[in-house]
N, C-alpha and C. Protein backbone atom coordinates (compact mmCIF):
# COMPACT_ATOMS: atom_id res chain seq x y z
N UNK A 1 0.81 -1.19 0.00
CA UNK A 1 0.00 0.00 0.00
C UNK A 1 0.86 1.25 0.00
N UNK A 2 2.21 1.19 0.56
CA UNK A 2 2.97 2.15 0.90
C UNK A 2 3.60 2.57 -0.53
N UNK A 3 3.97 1.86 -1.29
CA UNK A 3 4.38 1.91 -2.22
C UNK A 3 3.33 2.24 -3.56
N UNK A 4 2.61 1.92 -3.38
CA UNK A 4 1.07 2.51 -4.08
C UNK A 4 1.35 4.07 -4.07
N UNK A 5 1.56 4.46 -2.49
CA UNK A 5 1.08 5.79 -2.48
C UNK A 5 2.09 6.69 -2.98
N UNK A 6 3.42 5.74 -2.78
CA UNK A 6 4.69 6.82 -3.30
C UNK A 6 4.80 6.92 -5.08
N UNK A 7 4.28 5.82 -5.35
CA UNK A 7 4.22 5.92 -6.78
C UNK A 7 2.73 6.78 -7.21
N UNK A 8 1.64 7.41 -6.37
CA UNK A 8 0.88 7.95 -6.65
C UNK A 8 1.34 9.11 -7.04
N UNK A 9 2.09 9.75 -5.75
CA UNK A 9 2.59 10.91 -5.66
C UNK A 9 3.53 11.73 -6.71
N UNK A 10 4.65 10.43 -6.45
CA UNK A 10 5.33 10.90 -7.88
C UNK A 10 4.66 10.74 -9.22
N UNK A 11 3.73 9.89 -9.68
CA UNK A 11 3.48 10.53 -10.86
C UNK A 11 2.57 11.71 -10.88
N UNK A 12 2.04 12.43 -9.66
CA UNK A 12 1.24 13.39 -9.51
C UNK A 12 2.44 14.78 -9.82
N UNK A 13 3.61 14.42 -8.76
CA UNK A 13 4.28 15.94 -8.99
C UNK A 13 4.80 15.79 -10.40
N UNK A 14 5.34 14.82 -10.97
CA UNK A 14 5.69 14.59 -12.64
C UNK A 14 4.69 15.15 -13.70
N UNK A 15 3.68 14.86 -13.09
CA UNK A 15 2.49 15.87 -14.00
C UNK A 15 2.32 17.28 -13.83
N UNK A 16 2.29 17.67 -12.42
CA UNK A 16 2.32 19.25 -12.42
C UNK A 16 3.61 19.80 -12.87
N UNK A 17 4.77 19.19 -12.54
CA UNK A 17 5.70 19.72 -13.00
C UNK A 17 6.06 19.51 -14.88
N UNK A 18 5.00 18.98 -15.58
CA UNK A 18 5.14 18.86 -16.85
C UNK A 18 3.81 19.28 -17.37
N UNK A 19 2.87 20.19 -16.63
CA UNK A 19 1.87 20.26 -17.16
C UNK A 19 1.94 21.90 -18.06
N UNK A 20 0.57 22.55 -17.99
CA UNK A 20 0.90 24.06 -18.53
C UNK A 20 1.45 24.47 -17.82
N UNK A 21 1.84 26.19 -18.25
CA UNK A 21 2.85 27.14 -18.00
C UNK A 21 2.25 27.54 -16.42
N UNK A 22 2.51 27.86 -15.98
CA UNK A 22 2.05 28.64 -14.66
C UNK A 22 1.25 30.04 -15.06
N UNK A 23 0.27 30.08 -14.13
CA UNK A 23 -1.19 30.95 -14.67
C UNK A 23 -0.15 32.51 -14.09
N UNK A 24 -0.43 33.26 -15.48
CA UNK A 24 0.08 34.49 -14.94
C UNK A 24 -0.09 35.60 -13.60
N UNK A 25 0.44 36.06 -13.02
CA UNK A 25 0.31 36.62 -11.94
C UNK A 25 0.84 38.65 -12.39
N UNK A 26 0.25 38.65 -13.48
CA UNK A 26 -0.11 40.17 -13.92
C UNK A 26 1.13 40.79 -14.61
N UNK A 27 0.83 41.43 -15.15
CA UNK A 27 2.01 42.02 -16.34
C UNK A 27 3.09 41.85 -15.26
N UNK A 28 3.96 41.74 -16.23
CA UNK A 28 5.78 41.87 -16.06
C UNK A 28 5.79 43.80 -15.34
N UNK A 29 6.75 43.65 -14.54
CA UNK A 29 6.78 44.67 -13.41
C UNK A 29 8.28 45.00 -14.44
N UNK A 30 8.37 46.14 -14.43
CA UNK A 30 9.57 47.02 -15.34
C UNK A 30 9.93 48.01 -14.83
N UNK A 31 9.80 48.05 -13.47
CA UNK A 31 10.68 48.60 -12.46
C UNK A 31 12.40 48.58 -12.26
N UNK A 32 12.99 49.30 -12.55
CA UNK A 32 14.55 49.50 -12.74
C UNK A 32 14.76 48.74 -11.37
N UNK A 33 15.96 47.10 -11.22
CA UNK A 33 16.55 47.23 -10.53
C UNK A 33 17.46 47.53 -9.90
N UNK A 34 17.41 47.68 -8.63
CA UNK A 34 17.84 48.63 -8.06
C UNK A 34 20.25 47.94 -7.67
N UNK A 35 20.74 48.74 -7.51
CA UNK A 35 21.99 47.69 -7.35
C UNK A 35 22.72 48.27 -6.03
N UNK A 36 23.47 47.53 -5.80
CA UNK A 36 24.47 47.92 -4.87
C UNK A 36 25.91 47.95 -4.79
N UNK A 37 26.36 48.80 -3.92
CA UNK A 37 28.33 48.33 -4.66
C UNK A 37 28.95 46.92 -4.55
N UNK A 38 29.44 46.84 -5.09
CA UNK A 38 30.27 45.43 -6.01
C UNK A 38 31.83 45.80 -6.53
N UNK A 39 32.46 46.11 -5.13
CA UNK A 39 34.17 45.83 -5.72
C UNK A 39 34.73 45.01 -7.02
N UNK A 40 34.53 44.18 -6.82
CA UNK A 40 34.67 43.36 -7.80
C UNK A 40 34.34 43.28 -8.92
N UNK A 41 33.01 44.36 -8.96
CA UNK A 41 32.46 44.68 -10.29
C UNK A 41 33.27 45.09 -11.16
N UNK A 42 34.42 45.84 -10.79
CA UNK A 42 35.33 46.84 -11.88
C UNK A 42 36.20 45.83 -12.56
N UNK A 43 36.70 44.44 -12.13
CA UNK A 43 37.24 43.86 -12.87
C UNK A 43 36.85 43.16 -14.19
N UNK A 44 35.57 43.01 -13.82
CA UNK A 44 34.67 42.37 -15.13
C UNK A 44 34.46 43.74 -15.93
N UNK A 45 33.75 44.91 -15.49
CA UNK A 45 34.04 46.01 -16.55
C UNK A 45 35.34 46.45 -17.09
N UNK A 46 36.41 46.65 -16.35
CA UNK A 46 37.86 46.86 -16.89
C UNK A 46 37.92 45.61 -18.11
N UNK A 47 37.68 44.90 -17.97
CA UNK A 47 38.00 43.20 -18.85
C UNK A 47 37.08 43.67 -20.09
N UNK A 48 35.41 43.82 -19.91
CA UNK A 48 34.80 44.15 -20.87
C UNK A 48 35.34 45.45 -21.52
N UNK A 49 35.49 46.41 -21.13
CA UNK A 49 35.73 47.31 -21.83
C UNK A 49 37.08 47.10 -22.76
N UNK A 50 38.08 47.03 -22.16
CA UNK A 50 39.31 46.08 -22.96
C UNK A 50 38.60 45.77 -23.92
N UNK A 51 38.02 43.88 -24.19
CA UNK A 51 37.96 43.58 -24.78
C UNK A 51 36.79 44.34 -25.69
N UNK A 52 35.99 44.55 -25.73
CA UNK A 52 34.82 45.54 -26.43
C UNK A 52 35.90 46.99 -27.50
N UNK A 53 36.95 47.43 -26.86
CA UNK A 53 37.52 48.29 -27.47
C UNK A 53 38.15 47.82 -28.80
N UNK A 54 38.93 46.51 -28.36
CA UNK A 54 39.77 46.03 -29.28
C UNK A 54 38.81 44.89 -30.26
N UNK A 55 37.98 44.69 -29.68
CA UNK A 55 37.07 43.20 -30.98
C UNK A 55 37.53 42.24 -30.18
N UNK A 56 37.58 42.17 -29.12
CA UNK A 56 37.95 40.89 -28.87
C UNK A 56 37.38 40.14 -28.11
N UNK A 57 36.22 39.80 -28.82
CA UNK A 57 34.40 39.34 -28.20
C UNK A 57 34.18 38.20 -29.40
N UNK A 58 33.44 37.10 -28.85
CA UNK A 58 32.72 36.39 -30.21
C UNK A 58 31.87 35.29 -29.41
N UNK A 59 30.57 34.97 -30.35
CA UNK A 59 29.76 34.20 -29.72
C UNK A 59 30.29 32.93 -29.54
N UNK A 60 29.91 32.43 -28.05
CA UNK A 60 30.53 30.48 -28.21
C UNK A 60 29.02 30.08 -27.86
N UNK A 61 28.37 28.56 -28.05
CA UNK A 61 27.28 28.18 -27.56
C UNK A 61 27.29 26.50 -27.41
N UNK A 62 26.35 26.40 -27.29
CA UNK A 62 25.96 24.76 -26.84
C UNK A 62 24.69 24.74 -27.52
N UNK A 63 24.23 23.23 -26.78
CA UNK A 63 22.63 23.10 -27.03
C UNK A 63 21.62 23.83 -26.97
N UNK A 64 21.93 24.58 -25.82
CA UNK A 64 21.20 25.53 -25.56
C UNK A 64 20.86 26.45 -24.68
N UNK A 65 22.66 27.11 -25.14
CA UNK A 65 23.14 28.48 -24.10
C UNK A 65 24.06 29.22 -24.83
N UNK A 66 23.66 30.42 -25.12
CA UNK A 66 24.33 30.81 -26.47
C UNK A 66 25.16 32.10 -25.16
N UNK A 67 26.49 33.01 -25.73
CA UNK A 67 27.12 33.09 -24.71
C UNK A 67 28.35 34.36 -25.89
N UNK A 68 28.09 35.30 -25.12
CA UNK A 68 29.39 36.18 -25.59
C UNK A 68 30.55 35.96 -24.64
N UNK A 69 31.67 35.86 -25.28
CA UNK A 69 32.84 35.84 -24.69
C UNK A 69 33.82 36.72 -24.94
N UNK A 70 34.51 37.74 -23.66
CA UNK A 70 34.98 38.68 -23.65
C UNK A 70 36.22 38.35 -23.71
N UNK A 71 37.72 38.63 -23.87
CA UNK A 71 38.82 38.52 -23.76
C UNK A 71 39.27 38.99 -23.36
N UNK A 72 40.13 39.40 -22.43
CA UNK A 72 40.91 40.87 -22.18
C UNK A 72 42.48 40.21 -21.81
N UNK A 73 43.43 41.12 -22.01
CA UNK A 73 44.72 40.90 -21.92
C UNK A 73 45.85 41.74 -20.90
N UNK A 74 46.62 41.86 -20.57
CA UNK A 74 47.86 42.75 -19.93
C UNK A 74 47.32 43.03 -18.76
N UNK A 75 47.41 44.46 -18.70
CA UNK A 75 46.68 45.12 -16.98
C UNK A 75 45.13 44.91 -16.68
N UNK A 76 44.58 45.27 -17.21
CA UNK A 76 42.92 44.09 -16.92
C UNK A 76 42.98 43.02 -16.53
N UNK A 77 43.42 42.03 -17.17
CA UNK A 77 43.68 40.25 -17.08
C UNK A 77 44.63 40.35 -15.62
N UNK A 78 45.58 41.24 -15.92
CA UNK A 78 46.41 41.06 -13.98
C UNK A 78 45.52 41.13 -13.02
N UNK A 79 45.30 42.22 -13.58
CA UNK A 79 44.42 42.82 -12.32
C UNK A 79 43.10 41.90 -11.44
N UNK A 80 42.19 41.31 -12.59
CA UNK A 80 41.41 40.71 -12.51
C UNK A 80 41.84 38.98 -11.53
N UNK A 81 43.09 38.70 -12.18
CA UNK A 81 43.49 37.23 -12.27
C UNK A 81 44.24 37.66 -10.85
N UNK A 82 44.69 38.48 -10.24
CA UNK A 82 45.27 38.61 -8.57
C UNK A 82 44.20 38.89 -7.99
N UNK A 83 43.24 39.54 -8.35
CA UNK A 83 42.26 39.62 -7.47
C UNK A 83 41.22 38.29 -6.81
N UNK A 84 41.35 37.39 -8.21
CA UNK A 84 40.68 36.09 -7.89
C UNK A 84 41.53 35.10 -6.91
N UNK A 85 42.66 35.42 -6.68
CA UNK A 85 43.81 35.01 -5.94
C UNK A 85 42.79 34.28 -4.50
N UNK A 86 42.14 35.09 -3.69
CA UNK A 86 41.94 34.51 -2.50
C UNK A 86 40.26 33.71 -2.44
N UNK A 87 39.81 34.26 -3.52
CA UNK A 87 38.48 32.86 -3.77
C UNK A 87 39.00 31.38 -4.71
N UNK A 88 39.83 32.06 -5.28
CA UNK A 88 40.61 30.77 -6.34
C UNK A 88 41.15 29.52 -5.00
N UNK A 89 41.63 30.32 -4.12
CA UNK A 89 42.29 29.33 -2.71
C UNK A 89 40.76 28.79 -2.02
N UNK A 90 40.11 29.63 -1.84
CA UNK A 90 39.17 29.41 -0.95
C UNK A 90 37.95 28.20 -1.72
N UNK A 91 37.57 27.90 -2.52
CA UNK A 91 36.56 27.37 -3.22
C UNK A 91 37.26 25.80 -4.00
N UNK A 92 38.64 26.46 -4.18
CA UNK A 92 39.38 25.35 -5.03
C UNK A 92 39.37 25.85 -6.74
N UNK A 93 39.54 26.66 -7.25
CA UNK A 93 39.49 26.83 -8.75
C UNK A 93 40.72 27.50 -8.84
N UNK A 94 41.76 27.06 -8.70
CA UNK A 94 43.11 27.79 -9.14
C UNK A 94 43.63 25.94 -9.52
N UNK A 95 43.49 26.05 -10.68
CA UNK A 95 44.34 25.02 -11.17
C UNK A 95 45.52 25.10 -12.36
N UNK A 96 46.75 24.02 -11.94
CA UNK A 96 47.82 24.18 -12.60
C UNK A 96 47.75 23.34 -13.88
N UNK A 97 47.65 23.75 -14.91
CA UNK A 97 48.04 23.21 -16.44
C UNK A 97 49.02 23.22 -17.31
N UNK A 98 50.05 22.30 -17.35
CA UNK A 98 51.67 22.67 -17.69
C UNK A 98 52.27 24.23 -17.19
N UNK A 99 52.14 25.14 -18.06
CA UNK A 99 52.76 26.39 -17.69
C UNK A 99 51.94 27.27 -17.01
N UNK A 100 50.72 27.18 -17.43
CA UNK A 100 49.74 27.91 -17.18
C UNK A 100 48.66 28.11 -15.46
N UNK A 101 48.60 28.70 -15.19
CA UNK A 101 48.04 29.00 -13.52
C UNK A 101 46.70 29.58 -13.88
N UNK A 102 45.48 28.65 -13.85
CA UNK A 102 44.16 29.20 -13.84
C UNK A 102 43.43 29.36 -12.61
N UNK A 103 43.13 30.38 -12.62
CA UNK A 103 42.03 30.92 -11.73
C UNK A 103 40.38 31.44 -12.08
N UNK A 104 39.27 30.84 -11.55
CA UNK A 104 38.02 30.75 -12.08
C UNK A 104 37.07 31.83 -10.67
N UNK A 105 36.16 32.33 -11.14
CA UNK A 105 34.94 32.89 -10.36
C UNK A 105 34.48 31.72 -9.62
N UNK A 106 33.78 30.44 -10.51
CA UNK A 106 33.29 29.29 -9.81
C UNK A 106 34.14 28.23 -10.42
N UNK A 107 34.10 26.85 -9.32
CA UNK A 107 34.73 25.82 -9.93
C UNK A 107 34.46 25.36 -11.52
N UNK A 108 35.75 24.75 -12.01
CA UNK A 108 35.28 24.20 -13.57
C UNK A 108 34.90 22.91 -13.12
N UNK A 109 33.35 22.39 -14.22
CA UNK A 109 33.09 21.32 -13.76
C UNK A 109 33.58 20.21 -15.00
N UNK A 110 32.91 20.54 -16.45
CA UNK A 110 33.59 19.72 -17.19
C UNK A 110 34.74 20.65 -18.20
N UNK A 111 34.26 21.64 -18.27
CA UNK A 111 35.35 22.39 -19.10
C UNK A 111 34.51 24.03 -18.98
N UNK A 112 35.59 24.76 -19.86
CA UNK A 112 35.15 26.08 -19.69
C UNK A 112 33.95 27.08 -19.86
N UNK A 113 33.09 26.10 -20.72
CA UNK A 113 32.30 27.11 -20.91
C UNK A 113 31.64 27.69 -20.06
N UNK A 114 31.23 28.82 -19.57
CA UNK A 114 30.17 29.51 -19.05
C UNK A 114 31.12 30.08 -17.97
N UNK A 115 31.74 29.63 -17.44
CA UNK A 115 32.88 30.01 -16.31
C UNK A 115 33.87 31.31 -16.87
N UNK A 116 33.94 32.52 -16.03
CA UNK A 116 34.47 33.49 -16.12
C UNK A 116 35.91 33.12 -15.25
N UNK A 117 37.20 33.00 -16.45
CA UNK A 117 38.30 32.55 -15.66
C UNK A 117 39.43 33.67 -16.24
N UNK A 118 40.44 33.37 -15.75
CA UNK A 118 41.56 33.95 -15.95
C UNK A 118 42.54 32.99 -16.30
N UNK A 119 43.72 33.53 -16.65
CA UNK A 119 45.04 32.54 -16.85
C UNK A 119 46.41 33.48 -16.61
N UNK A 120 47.69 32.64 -15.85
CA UNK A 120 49.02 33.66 -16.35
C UNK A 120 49.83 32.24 -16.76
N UNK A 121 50.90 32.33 -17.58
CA UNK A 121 51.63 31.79 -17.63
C UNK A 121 52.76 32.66 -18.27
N UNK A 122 54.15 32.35 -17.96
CA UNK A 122 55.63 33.14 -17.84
C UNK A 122 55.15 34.72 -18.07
N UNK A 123 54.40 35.58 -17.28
CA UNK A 123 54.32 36.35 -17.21
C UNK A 123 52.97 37.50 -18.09
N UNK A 124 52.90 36.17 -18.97
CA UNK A 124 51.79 36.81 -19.52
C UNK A 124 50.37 36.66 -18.80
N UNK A 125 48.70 37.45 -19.38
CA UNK A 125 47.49 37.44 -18.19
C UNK A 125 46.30 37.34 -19.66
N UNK A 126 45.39 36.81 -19.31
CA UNK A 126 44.50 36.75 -20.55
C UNK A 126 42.99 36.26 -19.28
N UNK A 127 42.21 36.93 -19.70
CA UNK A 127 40.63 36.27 -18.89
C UNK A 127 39.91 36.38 -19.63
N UNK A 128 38.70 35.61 -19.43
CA UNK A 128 37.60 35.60 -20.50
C UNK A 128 36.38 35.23 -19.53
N UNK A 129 35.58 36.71 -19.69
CA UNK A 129 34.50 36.99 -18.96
C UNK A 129 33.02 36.30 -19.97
N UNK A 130 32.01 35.50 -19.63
CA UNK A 130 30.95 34.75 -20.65
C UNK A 130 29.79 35.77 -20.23
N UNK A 131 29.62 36.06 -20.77
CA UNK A 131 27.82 37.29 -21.07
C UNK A 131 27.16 36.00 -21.55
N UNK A 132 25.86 35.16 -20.17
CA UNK A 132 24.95 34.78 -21.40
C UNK A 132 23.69 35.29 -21.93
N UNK A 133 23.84 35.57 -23.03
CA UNK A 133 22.66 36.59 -24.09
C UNK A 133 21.82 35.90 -24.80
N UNK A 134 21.68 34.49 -24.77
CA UNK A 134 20.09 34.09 -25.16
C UNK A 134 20.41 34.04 -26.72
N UNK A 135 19.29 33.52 -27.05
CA UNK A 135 18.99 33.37 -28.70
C UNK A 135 19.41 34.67 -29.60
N UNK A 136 19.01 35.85 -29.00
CA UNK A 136 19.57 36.85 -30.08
C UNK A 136 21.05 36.41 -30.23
N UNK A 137 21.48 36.24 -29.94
CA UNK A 137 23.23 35.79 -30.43
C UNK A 137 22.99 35.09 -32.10
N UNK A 138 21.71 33.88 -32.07
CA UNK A 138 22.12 33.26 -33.15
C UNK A 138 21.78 33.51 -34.35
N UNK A 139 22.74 33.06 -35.63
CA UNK A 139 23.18 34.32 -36.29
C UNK A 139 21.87 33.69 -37.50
């Protein structure tokens, strides 16, 4: 009987959760949100702007996550890639790849995409910040 009921259940939430859209709850609210300071914010704008100046942006995607990718190089990329220095320790995303010393926002799980990381190796700095922008990307 017990098992009756658990298999009731689940195919009950399997249905709501696959049924129609959820009944609207009144126009979309287009109220400016509101923000707060974000230190850290300036490294992702220093990076974007870099790369935005020079072209050095291009769409990457998947199945179905389409994704601008920013580049930035020299004093941006330092700047950015020391600053990640003490979450890179703290979380675990500073990993070593032959020459190269990566440091990530969040851990990499299978590979890079979507992850805003950095890199140095013999002195050089390169990061690549992911904007994801949805279907307008595709061309």
């Amino acid at each position: 009987m017990r098992l009756i009921f658990v298999i009731s259940v689940s195919l009950f939430a399997a249905a709501c959760a696959h049924g129609e859209a959820p009944m609207s709850m009144g126009p979309p609210d287009f109220t400016r949100i509101e923000t707060e300071s974000a230190p850290n914010a300036a490294y992702y704008a220093d990076c974007i702007g870099q790369a935005s100046a020079q072209g050095a942006y291009g769409r990457a995607h998947d199945a179905d996550t389409e994704m601008v990718l920013f580049t930035c190089t020299g004093t941006p990329a330092q700047r950015f890639f020391d600053a990640l220095g003490p979450r890179s320790a703290a979380i675990g995303s500073e990993i070593v790849v032959g020459t190269k010393t990566y440091r990530s926002t969040n851990p990499v799980q299978a590979n890079l995409f979507g992850v805003d990381y950095c890199w140095r190796d013999d002195g050089s700095y390169e990061c690549t910040v992911s904007l994801n922008a949805g279907t307008f990307l595709r061309p």
